[in-house]
Protein backbone atom coordinates (compact mmCIF):
# COMPACT_ATOMS: atom_id res chain seq x y z
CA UNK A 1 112.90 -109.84 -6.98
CA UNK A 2 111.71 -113.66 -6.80
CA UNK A 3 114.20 -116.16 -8.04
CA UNK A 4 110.34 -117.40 -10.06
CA UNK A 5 110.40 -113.69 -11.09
CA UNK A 6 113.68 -113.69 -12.51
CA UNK A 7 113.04 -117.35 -14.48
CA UNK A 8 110.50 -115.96 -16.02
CA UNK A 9 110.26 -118.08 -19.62
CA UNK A 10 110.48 -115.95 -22.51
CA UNK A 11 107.83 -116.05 -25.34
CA UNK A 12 109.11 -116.70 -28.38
CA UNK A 13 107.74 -114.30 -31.41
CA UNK A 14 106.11 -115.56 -33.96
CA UNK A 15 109.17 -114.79 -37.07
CA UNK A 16 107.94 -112.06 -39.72
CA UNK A 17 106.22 -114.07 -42.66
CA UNK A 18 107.47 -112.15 -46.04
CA UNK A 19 104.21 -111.55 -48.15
CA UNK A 20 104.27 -112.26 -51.56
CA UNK A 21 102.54 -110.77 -54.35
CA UNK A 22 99.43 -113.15 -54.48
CA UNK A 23 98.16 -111.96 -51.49
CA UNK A 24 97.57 -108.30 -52.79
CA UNK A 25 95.04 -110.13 -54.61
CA UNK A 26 91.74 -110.08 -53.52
CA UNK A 27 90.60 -113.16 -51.84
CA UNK A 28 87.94 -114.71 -53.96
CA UNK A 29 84.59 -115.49 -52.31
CA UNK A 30 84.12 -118.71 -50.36
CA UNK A 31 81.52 -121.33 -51.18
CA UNK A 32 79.12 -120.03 -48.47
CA UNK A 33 79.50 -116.02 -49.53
CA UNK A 34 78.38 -117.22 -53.26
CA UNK A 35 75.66 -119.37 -52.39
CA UNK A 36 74.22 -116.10 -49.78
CA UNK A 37 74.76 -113.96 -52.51
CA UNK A 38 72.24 -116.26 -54.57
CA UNK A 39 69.74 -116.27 -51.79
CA UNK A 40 69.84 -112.72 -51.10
CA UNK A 41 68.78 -111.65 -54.86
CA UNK A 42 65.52 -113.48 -53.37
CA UNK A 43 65.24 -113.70 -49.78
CA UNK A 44 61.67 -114.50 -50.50
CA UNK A 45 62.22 -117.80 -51.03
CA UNK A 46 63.63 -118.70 -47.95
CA UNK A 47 61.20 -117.36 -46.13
CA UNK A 48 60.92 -120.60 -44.12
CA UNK A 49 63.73 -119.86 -42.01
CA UNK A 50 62.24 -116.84 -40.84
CA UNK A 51 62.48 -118.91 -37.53
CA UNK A 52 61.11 -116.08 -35.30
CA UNK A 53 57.91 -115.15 -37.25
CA UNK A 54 58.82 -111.72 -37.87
CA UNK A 55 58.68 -111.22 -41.36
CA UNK A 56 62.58 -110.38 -41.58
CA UNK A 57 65.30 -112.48 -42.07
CA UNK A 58 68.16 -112.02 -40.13
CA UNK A 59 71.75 -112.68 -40.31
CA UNK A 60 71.50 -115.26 -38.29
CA UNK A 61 68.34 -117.28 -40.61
CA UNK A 62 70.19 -116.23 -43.60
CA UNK A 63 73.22 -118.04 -42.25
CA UNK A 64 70.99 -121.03 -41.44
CA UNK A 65 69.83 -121.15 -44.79
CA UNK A 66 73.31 -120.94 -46.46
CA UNK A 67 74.57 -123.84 -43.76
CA UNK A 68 71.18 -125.47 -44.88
CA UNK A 69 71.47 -125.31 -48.66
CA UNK A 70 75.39 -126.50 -48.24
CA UNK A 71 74.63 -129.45 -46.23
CA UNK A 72 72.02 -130.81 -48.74
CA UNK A 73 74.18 -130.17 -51.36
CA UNK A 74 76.50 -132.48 -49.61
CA UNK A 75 74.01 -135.16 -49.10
CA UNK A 76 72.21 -134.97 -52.36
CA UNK A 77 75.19 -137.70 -53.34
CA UNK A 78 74.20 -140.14 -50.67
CA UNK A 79 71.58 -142.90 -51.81
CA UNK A 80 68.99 -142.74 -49.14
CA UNK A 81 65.48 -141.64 -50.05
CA UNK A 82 64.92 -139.18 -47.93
CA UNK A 83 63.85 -136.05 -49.95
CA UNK A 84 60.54 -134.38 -49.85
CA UNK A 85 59.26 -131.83 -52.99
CA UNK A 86 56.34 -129.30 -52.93
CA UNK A 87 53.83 -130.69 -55.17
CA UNK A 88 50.17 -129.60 -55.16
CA UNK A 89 49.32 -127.86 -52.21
CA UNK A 90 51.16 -130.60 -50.21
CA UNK A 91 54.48 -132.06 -50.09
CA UNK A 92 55.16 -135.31 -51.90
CA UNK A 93 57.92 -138.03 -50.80
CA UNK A 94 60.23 -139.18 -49.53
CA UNK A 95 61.81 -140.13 -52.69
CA UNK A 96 65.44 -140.78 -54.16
CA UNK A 97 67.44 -137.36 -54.89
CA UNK A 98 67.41 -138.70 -58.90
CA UNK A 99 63.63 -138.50 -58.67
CA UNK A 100 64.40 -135.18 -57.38
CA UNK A 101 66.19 -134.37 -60.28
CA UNK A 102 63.55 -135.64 -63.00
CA UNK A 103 61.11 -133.18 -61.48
CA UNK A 104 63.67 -130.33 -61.03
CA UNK A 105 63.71 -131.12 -64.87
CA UNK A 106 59.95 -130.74 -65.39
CA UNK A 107 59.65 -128.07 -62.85
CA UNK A 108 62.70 -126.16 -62.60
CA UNK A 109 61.01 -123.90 -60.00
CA UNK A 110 59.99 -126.84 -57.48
CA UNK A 111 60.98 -126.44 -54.07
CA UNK A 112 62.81 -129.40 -51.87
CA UNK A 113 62.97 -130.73 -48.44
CA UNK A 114 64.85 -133.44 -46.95
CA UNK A 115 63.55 -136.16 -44.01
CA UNK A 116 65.92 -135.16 -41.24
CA UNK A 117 67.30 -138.11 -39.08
CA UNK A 118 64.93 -138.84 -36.03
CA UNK A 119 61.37 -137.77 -37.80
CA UNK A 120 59.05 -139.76 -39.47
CA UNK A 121 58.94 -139.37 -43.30
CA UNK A 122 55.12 -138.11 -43.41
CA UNK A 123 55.90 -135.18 -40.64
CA UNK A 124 55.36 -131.83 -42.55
CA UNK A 125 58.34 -131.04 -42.92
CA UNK A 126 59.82 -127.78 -41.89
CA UNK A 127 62.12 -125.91 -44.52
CA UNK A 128 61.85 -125.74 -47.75
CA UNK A 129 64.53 -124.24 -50.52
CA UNK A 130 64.24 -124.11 -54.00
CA UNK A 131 65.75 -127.19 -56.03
CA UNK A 132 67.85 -124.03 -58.01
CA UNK A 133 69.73 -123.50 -54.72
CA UNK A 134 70.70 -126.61 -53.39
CA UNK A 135 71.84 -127.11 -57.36
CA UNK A 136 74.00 -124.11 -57.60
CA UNK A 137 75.85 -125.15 -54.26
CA UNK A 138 76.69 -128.83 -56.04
CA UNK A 139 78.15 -127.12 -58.64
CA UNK A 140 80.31 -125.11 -56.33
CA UNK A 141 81.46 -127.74 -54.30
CA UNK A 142 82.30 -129.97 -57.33
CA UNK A 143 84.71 -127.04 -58.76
């Protein structure tokens, strides 16, 4: 035997964490499970993140949605107006997200968009999610 052998250092265990009775409790779902859940009662709707053209959403757009729906959430509270909505046969905007709101109010079943940094604000813009979504996420995140 090598004297390196023999001086060989010793991991140290992690110690045994007692468990206590809250986690026999199921784990309730997290923001991102809830809002897929939503989506997935009508994947229709998202049907512009079919990203591969193949009439299926995968896993993988499903997930892109979610992240999607989350983030604008998240930036519906910033001031810029940057948000596109599905009007007649074409998509009207940019505008302010309280704008947004007054037509969510009108039509509850309007369909959003948001200028992404780096295009110009007339570029068709790519995905689209119902205003319902990206609302049911800002309530999440504000519980």
């Amino acid at each position: 035997i090598r004297k390196s052998e023999s001086r060989r250092i010793k991991k140290k265990r992690p110690e045994s964490v007692v468990l206590d009775q809250a986690s026999t409790q199921p784990v309730p779902p997290s923001i991102e499970d809830q809002i897929e859940a939503r989506i997935r009662e009508d994947l229709s709707l998202i049907k512009t993140f079919d990203e591969n053209r193949d009439g299926i959403l995968d896993d993988n757009e499903i997930s892109n949605a979610v992240n999607k729906i989350r983030k604008w959430a998240t930036e519906s509270n910033d001031k810029g107006k940057d948000w596109l909505y599905y009007g007649t046969n074409n998509q009207i905007g940019p505008v302010f997200w309280d704008d947004i709101i007054k037509i969510s109010n009108q039509y509850p079943e309007v369909f959003i968009s948001k200028v992404e940094a780096g295009n110009q604000p007339k570029e068709k813009a790519i995905n689209w999610l119902p205003i319902k979504f990206v609302l049911f996420a800002k309530e999440l995140l504000s519980a």
